[in-house]
N, C-alpha and C. Protein backbone atom coordinates (compact mmCIF):
# COMPACT_ATOMS: atom_id res chain seq x y z
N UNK A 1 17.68 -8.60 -3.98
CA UNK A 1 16.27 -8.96 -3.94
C UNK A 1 15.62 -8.31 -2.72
N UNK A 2 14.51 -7.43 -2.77
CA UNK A 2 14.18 -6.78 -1.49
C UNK A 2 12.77 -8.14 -1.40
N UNK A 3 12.64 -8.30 -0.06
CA UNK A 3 11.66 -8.88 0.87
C UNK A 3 11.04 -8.24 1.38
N UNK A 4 9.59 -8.76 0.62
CA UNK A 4 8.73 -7.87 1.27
C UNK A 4 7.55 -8.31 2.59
N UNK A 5 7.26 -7.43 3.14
CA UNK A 5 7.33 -7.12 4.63
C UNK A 5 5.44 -7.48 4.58
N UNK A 6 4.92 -7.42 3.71
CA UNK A 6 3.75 -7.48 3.19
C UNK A 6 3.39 -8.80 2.68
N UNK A 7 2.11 -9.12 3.38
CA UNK A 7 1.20 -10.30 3.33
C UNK A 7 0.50 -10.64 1.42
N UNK A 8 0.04 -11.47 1.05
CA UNK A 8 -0.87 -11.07 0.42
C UNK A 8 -2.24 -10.75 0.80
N UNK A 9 -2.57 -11.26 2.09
CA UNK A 9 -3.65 -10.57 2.35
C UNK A 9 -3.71 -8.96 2.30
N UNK A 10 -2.68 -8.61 2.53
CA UNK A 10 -2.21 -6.81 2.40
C UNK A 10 -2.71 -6.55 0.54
N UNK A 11 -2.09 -7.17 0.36
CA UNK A 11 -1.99 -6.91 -1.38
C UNK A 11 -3.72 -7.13 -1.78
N UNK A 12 -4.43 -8.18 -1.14
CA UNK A 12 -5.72 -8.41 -1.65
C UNK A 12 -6.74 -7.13 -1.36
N UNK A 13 -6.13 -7.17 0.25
CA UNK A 13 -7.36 -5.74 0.76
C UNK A 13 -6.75 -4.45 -0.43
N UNK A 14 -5.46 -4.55 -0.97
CA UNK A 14 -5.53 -3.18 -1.86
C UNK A 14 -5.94 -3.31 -3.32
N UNK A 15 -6.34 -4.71 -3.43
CA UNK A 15 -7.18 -4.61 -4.80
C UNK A 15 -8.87 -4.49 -4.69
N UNK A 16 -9.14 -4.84 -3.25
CA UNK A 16 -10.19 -4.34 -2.73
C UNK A 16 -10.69 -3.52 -2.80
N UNK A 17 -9.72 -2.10 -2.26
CA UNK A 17 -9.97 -0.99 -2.46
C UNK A 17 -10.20 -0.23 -3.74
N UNK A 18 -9.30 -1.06 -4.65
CA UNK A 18 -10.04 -0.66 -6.03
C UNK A 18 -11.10 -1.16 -6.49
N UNK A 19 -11.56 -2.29 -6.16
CA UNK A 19 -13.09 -2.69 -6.69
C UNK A 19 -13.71 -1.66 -5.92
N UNK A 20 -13.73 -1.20 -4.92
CA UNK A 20 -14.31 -0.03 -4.07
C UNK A 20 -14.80 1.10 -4.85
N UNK A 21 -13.47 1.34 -5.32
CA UNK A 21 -13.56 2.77 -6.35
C UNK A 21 -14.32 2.34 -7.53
N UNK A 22 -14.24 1.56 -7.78
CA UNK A 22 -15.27 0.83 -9.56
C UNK A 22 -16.98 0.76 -8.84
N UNK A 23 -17.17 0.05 -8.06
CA UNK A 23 -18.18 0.88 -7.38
C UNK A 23 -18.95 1.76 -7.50
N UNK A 24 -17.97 2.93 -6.92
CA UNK A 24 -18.32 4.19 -6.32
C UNK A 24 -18.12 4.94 -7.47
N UNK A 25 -18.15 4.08 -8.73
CA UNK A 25 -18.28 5.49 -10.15
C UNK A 25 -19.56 4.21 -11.11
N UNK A 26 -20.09 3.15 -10.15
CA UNK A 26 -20.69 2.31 -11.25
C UNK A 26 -20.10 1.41 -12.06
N UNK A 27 -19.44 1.48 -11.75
CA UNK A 27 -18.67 0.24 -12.35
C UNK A 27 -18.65 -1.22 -11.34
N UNK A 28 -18.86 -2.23 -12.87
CA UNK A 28 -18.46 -3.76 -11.74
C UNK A 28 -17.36 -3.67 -10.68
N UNK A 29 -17.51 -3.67 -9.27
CA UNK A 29 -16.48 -3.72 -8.42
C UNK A 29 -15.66 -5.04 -8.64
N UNK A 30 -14.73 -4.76 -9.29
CA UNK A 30 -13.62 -5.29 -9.58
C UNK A 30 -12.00 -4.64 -9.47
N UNK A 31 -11.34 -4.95 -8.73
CA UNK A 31 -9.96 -4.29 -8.46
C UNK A 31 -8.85 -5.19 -8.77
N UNK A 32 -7.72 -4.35 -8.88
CA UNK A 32 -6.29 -5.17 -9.42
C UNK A 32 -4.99 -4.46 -8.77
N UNK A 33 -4.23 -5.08 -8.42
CA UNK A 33 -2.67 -4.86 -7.86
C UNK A 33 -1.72 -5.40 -8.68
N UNK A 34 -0.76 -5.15 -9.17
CA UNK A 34 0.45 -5.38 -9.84
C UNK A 34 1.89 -5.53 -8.73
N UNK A 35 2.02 -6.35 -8.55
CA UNK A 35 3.30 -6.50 -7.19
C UNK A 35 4.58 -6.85 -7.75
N UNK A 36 5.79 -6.67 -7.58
CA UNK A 36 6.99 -6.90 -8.53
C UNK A 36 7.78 -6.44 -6.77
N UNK A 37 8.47 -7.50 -6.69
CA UNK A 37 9.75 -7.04 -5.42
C UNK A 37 9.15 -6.48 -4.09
N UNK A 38 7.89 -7.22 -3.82
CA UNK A 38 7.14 -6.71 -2.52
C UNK A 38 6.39 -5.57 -2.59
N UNK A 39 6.07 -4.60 -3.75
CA UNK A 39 5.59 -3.64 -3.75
C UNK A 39 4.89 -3.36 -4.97
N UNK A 40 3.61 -2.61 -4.90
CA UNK A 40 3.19 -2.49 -5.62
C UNK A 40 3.29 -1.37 -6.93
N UNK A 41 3.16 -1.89 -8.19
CA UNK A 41 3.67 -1.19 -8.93
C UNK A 41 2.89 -0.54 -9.82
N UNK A 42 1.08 -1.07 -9.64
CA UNK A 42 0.46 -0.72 -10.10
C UNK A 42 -0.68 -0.98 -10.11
N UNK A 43 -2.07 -0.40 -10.18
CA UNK A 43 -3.77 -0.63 -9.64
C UNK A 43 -4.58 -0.08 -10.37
N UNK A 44 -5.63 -0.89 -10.36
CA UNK A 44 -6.54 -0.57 -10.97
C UNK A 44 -7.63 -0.78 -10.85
N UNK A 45 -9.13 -0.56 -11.60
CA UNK A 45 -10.20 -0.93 -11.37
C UNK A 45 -10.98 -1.16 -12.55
N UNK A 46 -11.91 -1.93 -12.67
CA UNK A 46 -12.59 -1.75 -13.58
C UNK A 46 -13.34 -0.44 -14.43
N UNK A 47 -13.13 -0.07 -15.30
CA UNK A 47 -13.53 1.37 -16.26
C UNK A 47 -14.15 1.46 -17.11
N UNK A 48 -15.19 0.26 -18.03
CA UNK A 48 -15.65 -0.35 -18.76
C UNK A 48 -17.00 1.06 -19.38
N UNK A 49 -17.63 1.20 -18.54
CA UNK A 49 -18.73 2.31 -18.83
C UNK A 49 -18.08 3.67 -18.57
N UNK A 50 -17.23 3.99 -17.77
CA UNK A 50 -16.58 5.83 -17.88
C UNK A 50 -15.85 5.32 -19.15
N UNK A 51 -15.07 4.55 -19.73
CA UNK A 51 -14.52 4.83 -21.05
C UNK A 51 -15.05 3.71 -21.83
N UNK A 52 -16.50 3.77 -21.89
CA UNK A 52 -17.38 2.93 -23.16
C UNK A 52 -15.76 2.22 -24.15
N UNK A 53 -15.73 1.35 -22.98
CA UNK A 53 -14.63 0.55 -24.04
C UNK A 53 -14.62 -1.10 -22.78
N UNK A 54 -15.36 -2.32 -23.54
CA UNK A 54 -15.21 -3.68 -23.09
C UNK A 54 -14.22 -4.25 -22.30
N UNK A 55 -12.98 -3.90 -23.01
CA UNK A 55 -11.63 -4.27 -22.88
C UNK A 55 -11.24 -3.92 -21.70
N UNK A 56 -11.66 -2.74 -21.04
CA UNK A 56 -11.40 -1.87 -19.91
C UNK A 56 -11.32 -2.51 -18.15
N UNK A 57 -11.40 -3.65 -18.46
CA UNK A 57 -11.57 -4.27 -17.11
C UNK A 57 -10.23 -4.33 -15.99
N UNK A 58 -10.11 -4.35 -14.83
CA UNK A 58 -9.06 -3.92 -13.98
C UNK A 58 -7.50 -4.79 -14.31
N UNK A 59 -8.18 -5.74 -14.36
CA UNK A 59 -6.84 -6.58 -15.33
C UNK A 59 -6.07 -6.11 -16.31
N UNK A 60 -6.47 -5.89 -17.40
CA UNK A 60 -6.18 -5.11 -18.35
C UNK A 60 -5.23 -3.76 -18.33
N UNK A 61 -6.59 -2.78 -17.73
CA UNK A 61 -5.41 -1.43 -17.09
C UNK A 61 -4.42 -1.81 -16.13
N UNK A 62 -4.37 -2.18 -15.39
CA UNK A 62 -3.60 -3.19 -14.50
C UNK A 62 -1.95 -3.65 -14.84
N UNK A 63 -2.39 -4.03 -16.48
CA UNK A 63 -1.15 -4.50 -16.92
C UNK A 63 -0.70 -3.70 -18.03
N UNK A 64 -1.43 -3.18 -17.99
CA UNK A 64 -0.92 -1.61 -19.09
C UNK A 64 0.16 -0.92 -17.93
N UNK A 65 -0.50 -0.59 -16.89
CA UNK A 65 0.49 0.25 -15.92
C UNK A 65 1.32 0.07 -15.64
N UNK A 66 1.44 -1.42 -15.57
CA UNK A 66 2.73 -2.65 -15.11
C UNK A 66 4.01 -2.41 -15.93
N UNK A 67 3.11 -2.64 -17.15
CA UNK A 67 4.06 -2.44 -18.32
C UNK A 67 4.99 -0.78 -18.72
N UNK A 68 3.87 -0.57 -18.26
CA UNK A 68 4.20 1.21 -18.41
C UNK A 68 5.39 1.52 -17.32
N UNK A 69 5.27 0.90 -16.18
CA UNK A 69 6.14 1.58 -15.13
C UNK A 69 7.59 0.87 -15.00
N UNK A 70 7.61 -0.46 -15.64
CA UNK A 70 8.68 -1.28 -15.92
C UNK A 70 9.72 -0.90 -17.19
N UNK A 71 8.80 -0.09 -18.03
CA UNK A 71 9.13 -0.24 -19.35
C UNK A 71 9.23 -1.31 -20.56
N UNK A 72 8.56 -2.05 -19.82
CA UNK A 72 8.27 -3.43 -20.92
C UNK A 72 7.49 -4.38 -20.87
N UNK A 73 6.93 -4.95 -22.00
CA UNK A 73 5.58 -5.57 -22.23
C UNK A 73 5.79 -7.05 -21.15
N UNK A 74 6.97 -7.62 -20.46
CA UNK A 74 6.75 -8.65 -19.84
C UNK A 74 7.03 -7.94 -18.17
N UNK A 75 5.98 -9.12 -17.30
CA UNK A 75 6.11 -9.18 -16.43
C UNK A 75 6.47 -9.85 -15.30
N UNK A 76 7.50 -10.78 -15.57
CA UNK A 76 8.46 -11.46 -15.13
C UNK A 76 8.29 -11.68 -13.76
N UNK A 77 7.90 -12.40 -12.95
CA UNK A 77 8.56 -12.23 -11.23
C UNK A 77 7.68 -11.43 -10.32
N UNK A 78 6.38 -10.81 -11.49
CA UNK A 78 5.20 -10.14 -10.78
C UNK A 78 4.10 -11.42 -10.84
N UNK A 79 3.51 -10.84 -9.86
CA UNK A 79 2.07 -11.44 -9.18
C UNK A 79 1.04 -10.21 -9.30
N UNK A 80 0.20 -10.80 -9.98
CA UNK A 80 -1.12 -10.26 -9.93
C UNK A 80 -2.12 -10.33 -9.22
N UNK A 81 -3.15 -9.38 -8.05
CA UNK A 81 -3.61 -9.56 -7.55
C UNK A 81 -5.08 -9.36 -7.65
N UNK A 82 -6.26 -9.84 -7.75
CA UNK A 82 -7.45 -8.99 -8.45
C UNK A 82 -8.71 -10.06 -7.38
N UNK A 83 -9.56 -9.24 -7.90
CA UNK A 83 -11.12 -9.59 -6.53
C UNK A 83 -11.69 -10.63 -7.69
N UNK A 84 -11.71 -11.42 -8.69
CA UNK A 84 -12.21 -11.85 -9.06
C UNK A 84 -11.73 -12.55 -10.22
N UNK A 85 -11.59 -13.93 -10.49
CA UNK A 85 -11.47 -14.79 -11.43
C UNK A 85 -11.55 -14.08 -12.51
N UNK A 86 -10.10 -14.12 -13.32
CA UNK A 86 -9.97 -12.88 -14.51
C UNK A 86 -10.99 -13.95 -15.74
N UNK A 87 -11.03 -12.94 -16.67
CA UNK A 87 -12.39 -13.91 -17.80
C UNK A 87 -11.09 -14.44 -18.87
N UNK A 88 -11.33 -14.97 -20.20
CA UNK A 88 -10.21 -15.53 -20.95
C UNK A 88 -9.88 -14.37 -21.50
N UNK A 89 -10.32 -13.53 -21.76
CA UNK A 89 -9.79 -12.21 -22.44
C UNK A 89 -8.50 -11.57 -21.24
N UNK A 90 -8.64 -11.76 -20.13
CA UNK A 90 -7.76 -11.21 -19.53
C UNK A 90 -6.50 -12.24 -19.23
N UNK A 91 -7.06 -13.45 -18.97
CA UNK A 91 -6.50 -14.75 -19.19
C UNK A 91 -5.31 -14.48 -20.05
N UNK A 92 -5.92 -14.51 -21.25
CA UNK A 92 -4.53 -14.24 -22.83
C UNK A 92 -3.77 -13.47 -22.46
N UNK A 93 -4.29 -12.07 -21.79
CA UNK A 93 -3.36 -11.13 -21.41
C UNK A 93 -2.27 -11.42 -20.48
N UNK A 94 -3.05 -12.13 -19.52
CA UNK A 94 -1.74 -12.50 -18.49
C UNK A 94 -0.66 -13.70 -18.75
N UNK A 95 -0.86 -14.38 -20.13
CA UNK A 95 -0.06 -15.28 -20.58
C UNK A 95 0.72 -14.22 -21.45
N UNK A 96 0.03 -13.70 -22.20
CA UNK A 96 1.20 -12.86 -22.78
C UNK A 96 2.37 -11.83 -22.17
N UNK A 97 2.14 -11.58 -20.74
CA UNK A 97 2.89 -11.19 -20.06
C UNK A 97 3.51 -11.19 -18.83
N UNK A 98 3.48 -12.55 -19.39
CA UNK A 98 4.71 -13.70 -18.42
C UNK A 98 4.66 -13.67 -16.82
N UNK A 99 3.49 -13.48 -16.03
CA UNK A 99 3.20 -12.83 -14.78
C UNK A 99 3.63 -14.12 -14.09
N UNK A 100 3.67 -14.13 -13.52
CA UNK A 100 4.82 -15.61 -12.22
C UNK A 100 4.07 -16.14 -11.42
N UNK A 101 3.08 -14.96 -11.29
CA UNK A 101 1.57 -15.95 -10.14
C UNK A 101 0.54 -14.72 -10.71
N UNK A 102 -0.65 -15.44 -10.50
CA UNK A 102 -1.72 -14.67 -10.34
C UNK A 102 -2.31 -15.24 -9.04
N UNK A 103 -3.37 -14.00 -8.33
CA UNK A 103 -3.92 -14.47 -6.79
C UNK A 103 -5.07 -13.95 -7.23
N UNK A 104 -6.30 -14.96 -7.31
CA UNK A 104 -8.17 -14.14 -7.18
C UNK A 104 -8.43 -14.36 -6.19
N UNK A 105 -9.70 -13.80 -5.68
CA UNK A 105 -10.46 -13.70 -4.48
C UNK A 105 -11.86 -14.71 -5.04
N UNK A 106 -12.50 -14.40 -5.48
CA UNK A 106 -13.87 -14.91 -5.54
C UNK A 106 -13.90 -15.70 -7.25
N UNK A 107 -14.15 -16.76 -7.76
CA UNK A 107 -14.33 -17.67 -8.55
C UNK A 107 -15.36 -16.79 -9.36
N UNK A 108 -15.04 -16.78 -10.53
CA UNK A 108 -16.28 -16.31 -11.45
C UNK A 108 -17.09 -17.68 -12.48
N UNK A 109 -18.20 -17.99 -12.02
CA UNK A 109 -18.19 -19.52 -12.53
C UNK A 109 -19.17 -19.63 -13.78
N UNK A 110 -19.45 -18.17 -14.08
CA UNK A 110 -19.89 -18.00 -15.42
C UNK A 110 -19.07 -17.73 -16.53
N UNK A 111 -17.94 -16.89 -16.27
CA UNK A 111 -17.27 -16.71 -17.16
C UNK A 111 -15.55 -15.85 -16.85
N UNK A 112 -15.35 -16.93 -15.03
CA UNK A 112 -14.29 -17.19 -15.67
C UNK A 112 -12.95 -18.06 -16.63
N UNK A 113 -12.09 -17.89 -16.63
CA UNK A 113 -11.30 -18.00 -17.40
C UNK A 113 -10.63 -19.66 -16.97
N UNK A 114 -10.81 -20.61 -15.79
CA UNK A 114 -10.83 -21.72 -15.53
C UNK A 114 -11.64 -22.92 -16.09
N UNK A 115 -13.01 -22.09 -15.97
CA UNK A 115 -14.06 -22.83 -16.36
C UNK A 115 -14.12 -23.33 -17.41
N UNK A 116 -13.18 -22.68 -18.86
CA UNK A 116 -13.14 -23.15 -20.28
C UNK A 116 -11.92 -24.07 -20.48
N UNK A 117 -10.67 -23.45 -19.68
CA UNK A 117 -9.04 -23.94 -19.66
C UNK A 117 -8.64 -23.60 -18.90
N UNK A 118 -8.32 -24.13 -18.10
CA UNK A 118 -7.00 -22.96 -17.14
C UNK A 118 -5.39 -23.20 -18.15
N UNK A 119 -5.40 -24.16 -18.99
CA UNK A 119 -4.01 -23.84 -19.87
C UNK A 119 -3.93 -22.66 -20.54
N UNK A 120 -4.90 -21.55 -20.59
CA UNK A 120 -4.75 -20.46 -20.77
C UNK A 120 -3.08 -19.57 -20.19
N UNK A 121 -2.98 -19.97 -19.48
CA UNK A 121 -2.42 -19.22 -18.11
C UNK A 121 -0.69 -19.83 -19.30
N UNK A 122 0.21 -19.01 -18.95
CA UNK A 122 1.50 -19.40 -19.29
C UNK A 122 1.95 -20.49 -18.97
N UNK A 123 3.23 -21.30 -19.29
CA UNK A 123 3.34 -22.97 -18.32
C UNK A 123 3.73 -21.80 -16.97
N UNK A 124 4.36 -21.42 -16.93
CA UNK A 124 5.25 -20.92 -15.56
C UNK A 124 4.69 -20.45 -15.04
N UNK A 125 3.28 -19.86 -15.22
CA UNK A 125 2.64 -18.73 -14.32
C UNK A 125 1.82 -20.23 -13.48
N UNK A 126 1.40 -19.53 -12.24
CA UNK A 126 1.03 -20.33 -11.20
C UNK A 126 -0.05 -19.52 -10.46
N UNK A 127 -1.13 -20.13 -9.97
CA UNK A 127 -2.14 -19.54 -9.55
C UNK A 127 -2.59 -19.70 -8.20
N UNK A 128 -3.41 -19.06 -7.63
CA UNK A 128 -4.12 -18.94 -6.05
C UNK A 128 -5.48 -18.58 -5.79
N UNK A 129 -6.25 -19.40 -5.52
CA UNK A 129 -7.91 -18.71 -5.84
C UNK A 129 -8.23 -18.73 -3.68
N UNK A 130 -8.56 -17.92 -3.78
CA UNK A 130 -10.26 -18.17 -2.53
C UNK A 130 -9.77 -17.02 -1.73
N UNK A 131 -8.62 -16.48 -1.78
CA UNK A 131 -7.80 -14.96 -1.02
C UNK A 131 -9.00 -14.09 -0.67
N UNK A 132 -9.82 -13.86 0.70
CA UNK A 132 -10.52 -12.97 0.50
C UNK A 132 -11.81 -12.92 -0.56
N UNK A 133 -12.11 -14.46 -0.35
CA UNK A 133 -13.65 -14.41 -1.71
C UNK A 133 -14.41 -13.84 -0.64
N UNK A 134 -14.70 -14.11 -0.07
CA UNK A 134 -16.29 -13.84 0.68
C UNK A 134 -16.40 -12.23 0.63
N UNK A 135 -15.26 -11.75 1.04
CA UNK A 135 -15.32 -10.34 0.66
C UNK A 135 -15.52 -9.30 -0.53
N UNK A 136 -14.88 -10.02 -1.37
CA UNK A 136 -15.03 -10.00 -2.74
C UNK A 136 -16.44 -10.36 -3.16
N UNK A 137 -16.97 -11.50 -2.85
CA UNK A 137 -18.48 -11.75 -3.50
C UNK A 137 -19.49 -10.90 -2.27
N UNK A 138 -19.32 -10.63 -1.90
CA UNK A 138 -20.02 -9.88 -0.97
C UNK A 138 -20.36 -8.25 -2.01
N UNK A 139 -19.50 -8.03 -2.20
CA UNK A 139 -19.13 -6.79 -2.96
C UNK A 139 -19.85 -6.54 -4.17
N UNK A 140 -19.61 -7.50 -5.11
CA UNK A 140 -20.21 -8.08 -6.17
C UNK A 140 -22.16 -8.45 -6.06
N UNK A 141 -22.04 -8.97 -4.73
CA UNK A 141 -23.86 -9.41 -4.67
C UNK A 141 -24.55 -7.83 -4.67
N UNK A 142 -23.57 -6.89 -3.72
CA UNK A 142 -24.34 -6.05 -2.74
C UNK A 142 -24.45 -5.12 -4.01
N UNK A 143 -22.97 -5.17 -5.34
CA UNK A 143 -23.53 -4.40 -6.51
C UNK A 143 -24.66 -4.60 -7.49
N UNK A 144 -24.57 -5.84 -7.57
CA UNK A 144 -25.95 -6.18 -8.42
C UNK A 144 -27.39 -6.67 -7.79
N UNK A 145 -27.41 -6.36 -6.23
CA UNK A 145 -28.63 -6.28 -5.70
C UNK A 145 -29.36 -4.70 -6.15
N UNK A 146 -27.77 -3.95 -6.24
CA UNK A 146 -28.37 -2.40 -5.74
C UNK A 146 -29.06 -2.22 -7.28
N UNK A 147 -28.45 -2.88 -8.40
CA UNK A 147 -29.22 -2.36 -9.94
C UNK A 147 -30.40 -3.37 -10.12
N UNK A 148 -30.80 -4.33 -9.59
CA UNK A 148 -31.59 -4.76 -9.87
C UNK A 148 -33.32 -4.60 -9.15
């Protein structure tokens, strides 16, 4: 079992950095980390308008990569890390692939995925909210001040 040397605050500022990049192409700043054995195995950001596809949210790719770099659709013993209260669509996803914790930053209280069920979530998976919200909603205000 390697121990890792790394905070989750480490892990949050690097899903940070991907809401950064979602951002900086127009996209909802939203970011994601995939962690398995102290390290990360995989990131993402929200992509929703560069690939006119809904589904596209950092969660999602997130656990495509996960899956991709493991070689298999479960994710066992990983923690997910993301800037924002995943919605139920991503919800299902992370029950379907057995993730061991999920960690958000900032509460989505329109539509996230708590607000309807949190039995969404697998029995075993276990959760962590407030990691870095202020930073996270900070991010989020300062994007939808700038389009409006």
């Amino acid at each position: 079992m390697t121990l890792s040397v790394f905070t989750d605050e480490y892990f949050m500022k690097e899903a940070l950095k991907e809401a950064l990049k979602a951002s900086d192409l127009d996209e909802i700043p939203i970011g994601a980390v995939v962690v398995s054995k102290g390290r990360i195995i995989a990131r993402a950001h929200n992509l929703t308008e560069q690939l006119h596809d809904v589904t596209a949210h950092a969660e999602m790719l997130a656990i495509t990569a996960a899956a991709n770099f493991l070689s298999g659709k479960y994710l066992e013993g990983c923690t997910l890390f993301v800037t924002l209260e995943p919605c139920v669509m991503c919800a299902g996803a992370i029950h379907h692939a057995h993730f061991e914790c999920i960690v958000w930053a900032a509460d989505d209280e329109k539509r996230g995925f708590n607000t309807y069920n949190s039995s969404i979530l697998h029995p075993k998976t276990t959760f962590s909210k407030g990691l870095m919200a202020e930073e996270s909603r900070q991010l989020l205000q300062e994007f939808f001040r700038k389009k409006r």
